[in-house]
N, C-alpha and C. Protein backbone atom coordinates (compact mmCIF):
# COMPACT_ATOMS: atom_id res chain seq x y z
N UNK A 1 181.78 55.04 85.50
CA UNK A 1 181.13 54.40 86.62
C UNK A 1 179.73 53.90 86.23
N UNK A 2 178.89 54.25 85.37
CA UNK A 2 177.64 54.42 84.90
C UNK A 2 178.03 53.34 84.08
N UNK A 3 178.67 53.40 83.12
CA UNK A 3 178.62 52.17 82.08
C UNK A 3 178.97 50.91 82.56
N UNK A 4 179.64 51.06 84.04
CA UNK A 4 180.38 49.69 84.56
C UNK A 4 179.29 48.94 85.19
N UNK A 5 178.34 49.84 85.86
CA UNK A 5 176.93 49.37 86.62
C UNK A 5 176.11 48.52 85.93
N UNK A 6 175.97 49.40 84.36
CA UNK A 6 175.19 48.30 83.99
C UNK A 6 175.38 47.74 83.16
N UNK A 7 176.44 47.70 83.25
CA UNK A 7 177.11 46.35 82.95
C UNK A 7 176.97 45.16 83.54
N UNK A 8 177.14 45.73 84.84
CA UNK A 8 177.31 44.60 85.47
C UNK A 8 175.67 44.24 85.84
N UNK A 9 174.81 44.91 86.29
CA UNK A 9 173.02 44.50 85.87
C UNK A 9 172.97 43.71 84.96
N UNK A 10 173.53 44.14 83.64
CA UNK A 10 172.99 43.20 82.50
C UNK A 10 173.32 42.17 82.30
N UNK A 11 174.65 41.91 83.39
CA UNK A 11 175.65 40.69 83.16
C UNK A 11 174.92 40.10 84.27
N UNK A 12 174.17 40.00 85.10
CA UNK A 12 173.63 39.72 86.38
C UNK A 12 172.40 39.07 85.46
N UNK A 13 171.29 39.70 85.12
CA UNK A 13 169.97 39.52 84.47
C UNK A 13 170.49 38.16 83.72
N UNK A 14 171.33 38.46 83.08
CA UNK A 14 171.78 37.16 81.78
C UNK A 14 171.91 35.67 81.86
N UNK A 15 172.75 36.25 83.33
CA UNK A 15 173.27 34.70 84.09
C UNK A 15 172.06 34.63 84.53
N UNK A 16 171.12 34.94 85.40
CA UNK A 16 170.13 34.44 86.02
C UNK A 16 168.91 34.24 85.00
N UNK A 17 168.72 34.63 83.70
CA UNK A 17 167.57 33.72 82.67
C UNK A 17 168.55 32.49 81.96
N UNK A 18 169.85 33.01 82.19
CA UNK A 18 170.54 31.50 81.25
C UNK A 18 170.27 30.28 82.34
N UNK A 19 170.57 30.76 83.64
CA UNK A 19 170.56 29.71 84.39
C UNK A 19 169.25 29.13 84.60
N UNK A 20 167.89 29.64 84.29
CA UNK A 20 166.69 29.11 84.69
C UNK A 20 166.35 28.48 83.40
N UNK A 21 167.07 28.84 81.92
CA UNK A 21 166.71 28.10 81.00
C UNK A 21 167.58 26.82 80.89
N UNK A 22 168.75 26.53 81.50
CA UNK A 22 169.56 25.38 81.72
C UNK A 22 168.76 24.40 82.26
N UNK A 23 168.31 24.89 83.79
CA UNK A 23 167.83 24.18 84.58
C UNK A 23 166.09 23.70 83.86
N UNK A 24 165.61 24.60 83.37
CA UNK A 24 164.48 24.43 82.49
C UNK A 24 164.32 23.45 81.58
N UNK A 25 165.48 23.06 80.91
CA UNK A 25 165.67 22.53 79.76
C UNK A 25 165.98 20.93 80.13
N UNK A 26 166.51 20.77 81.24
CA UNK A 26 166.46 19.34 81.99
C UNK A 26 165.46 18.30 81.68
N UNK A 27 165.86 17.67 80.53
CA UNK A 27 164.91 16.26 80.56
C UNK A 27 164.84 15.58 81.69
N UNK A 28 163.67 14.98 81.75
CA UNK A 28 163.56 14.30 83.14
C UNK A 28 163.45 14.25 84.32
N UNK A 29 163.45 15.80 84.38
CA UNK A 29 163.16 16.32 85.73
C UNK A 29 161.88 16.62 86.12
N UNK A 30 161.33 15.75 86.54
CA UNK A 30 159.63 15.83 86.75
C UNK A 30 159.18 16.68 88.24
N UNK A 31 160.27 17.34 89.16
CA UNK A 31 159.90 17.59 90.49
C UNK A 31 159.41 18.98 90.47
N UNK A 32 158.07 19.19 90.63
CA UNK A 32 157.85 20.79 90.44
C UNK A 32 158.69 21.91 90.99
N UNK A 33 159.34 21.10 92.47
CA UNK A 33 159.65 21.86 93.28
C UNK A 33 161.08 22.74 92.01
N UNK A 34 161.84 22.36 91.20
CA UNK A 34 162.90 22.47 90.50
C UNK A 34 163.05 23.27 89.48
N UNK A 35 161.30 23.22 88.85
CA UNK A 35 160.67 23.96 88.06
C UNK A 35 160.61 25.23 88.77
N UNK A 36 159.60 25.54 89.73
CA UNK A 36 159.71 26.45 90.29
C UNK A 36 160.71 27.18 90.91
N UNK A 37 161.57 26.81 91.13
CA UNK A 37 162.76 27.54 91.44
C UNK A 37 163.42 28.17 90.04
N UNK A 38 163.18 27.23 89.19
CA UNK A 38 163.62 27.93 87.70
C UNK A 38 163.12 29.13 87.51
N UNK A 39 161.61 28.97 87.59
CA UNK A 39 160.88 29.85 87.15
C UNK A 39 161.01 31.47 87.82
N UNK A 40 161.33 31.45 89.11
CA UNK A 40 161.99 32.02 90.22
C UNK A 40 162.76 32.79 89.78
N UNK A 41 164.15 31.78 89.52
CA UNK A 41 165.15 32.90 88.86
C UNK A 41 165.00 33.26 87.59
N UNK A 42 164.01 33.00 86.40
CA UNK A 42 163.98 33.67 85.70
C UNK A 42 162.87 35.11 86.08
N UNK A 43 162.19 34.83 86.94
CA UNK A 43 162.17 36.06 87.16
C UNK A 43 162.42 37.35 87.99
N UNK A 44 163.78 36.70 88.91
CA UNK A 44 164.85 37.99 89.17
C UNK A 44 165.22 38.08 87.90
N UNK A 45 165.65 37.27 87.26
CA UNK A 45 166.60 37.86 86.16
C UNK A 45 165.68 38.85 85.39
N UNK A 46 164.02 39.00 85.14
CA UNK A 46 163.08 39.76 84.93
C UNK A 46 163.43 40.71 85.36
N UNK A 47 163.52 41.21 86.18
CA UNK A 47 163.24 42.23 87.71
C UNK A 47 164.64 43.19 87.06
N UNK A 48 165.74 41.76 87.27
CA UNK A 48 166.87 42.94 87.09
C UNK A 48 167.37 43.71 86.03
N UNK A 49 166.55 42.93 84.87
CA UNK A 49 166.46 43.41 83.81
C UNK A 49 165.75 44.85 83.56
N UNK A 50 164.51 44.72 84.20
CA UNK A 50 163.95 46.06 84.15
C UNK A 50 164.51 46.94 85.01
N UNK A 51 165.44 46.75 86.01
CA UNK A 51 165.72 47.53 86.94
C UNK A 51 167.13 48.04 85.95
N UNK A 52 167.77 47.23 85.51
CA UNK A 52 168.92 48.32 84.57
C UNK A 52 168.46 48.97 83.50
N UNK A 53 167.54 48.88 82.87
CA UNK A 53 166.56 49.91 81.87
C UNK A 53 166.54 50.69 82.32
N UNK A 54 165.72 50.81 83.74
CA UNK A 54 165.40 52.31 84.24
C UNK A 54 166.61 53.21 84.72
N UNK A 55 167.78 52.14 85.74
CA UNK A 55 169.12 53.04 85.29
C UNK A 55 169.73 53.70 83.98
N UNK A 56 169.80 52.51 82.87
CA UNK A 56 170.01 53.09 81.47
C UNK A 56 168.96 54.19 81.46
N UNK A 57 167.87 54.83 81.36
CA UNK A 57 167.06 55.73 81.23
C UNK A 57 167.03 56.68 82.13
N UNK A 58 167.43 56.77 82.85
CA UNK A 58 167.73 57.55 84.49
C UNK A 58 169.06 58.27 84.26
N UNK A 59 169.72 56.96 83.92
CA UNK A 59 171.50 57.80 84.33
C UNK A 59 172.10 58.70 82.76
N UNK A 60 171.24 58.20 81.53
CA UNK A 60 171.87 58.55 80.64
C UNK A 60 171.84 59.63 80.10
């Protein structure tokens, strides 16, 4: 149950910095508003990252 959790955290964190570096990586996209939302989810994907560490360190 423990290994499936964070699993699935880490699989969560991953998608949400891949997806802000996709959207990041957009030539041509000059609208801050787009940026910032990037920037956004890279940092849930921050958040959730540290938040399955402290499970990994908690549960193990």
């Amino acid at each position: 149950m423990t290994d499936s959790l964070i699993a699935v955290f880490s699989a969560a964190a991953l998608a949400l910095v891949l997806t802000s570096a996709l959207r990041l990586s957009r030539v041509g996209s000059t609208d801050p508003s787009h940026e910032a939302r990037s920037v956004t989810l890279a940092l849930y994907g921050g958040v959730v990252a540290v938040v399955t560490l402290g499970l990994f360190i908690a549960l193990a």
